[in-house]
Protein backbone atom coordinates (compact mmCIF):
# COMPACT_ATOMS: atom_id res chain seq x y z
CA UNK A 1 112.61 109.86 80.98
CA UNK A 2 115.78 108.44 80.40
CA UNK A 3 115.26 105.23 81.73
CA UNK A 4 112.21 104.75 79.32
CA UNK A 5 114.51 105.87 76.63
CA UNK A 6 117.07 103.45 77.43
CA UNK A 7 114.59 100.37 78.00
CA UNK A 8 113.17 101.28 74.35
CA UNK A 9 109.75 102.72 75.74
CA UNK A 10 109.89 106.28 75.90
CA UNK A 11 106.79 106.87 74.72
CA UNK A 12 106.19 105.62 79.24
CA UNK A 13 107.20 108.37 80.22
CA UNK A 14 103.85 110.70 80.37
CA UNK A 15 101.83 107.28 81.84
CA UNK A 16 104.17 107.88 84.97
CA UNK A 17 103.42 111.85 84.76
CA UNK A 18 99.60 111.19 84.43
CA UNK A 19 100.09 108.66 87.82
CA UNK A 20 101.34 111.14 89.73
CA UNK A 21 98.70 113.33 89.17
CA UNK A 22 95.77 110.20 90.18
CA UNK A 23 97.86 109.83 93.17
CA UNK A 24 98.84 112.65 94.55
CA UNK A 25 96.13 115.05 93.34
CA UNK A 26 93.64 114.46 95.89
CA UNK A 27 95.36 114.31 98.73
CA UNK A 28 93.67 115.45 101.92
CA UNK A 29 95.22 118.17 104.09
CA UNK A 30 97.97 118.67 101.00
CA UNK A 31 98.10 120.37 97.80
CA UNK A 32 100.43 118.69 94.73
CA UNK A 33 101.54 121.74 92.14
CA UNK A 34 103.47 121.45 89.14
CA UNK A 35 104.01 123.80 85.85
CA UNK A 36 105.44 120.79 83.93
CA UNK A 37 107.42 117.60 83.46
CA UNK A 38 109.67 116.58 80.92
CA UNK A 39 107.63 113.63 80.09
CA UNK A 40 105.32 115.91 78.54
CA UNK A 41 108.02 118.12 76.70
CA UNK A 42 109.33 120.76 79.64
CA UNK A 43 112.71 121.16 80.29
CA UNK A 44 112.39 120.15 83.72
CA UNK A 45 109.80 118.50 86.38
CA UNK A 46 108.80 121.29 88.99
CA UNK A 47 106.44 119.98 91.46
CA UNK A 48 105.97 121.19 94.91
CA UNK A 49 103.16 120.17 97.98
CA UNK A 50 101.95 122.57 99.89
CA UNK A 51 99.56 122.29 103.04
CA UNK A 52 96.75 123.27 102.63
């Protein structure tokens, strides 16, 4: 987030967010969790992988 910020573009931020969910949500074998990101307004990103 605050790179985007300070290259101007902070609106960015959730694209990279919304990536990480295409890439890693459908991962065989593994499971990606999160509760939220700060690109999308939480405090902090909390994301774990579990197997599965």
């Amino acid at each position: 987030m605050k790179y985007c910020e300070l290259l101007g573009c902070k609106e960015l931020t959730g694209t990279f967010c919304l990536s990480d969910d295409c890439v890693y949500g459908d991962m065989r074998g593994i499971a990606f969790e999160r509760k939220g990101t700060i690109g999308r307004g939480s405090d902090k990103c909390d994301f774990y992988f579990y197997r599965n």
